[in-house]
Protein backbone atom coordinates (compact mmCIF):
# COMPACT_ATOMS: atom_id res chain seq x y z
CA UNK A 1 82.82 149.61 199.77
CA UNK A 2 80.51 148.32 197.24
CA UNK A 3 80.71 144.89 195.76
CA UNK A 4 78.14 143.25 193.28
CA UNK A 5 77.47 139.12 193.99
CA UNK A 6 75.51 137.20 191.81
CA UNK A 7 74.16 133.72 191.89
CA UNK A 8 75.43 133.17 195.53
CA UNK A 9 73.08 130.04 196.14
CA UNK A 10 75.38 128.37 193.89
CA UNK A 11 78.86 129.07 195.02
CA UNK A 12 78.80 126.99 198.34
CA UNK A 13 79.19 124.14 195.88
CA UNK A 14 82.12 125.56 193.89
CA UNK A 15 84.17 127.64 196.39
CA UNK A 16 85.36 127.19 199.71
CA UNK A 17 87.36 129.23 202.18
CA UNK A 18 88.92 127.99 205.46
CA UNK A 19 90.50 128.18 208.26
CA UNK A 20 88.81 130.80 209.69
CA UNK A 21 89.87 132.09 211.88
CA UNK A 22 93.48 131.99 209.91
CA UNK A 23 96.71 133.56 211.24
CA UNK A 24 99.42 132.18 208.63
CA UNK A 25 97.07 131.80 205.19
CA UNK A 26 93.98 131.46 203.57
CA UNK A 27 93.29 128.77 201.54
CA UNK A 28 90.79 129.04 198.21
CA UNK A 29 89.45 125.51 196.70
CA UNK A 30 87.30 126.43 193.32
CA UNK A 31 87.01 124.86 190.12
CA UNK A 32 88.24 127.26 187.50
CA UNK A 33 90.38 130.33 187.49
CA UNK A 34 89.74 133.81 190.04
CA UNK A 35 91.44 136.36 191.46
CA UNK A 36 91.49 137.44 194.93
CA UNK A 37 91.87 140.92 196.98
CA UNK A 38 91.67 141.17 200.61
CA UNK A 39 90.38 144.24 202.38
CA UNK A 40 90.57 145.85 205.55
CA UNK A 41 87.04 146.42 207.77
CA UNK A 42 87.21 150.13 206.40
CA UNK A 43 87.31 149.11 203.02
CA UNK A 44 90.97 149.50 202.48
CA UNK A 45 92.77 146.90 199.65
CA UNK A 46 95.67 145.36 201.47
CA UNK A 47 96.17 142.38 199.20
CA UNK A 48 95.78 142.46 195.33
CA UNK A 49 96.26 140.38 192.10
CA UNK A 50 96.10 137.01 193.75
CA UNK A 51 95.27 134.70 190.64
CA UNK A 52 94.87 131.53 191.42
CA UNK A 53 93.39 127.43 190.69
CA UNK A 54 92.02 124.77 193.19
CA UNK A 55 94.18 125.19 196.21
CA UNK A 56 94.92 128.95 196.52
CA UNK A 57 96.73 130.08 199.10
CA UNK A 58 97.02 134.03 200.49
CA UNK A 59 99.69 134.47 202.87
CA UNK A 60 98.15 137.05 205.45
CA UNK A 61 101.20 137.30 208.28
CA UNK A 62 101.75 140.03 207.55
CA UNK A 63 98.31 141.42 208.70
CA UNK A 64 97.28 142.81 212.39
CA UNK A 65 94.90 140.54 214.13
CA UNK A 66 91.40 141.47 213.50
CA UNK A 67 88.40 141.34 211.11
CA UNK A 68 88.75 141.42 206.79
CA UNK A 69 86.97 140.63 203.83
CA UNK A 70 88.10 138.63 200.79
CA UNK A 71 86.63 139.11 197.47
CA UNK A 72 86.52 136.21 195.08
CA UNK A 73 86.45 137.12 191.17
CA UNK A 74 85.58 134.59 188.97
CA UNK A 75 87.09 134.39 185.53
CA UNK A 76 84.35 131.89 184.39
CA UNK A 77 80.39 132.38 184.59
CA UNK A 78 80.05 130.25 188.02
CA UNK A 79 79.97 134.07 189.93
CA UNK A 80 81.06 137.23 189.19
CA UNK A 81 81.90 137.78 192.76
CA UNK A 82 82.09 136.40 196.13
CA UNK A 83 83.10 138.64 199.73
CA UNK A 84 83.95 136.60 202.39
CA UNK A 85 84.73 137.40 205.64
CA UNK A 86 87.61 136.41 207.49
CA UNK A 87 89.26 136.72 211.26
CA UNK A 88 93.02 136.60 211.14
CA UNK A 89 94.18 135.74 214.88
């Protein structure tokens, strides 16, 4: 799995992503529109086509405990993307 991130110093300031660890949702607070996927340690996309605004949430019950990423995809020039990772209990 392969993603490009650019400008990363900058995104601390415009982006967060908490709780972690989650075990009900993640929540996204950023400026502007993005979308989101969410992807298994192997790479696999579990969760897709998550647009969102400040205050974003993914619902990830549905997932088995353990480690995952989350890629961020700006739709403005802030970032063109952001992978986080996450530990859903």
């Amino acid at each position: 799995m392969t993603f490009n991130v650019k400008n990363t110093e900058s995104t601390t300031s415009v982006m967060k992503v908490y709780p972690n660890p989650a075990s009900d949702y993640i929540q996204i607070d950023r400026l502007g529109s993005f979308s989101a996927e969410v992807f298994s340690i192997e790479g696999r996309l579990l969760i897709s086509d998550v647009v969102g605004q400040v205050g974003q949430q993914i619902d990830i019950r549905a997932l088995k405990p353990g480690l995952y990423f989350i890629r961020i995809n700006s739709k403005d020039e802030a970032f063109s993307a952001v992978v986080c990772k996450f530990i859903k209990n």
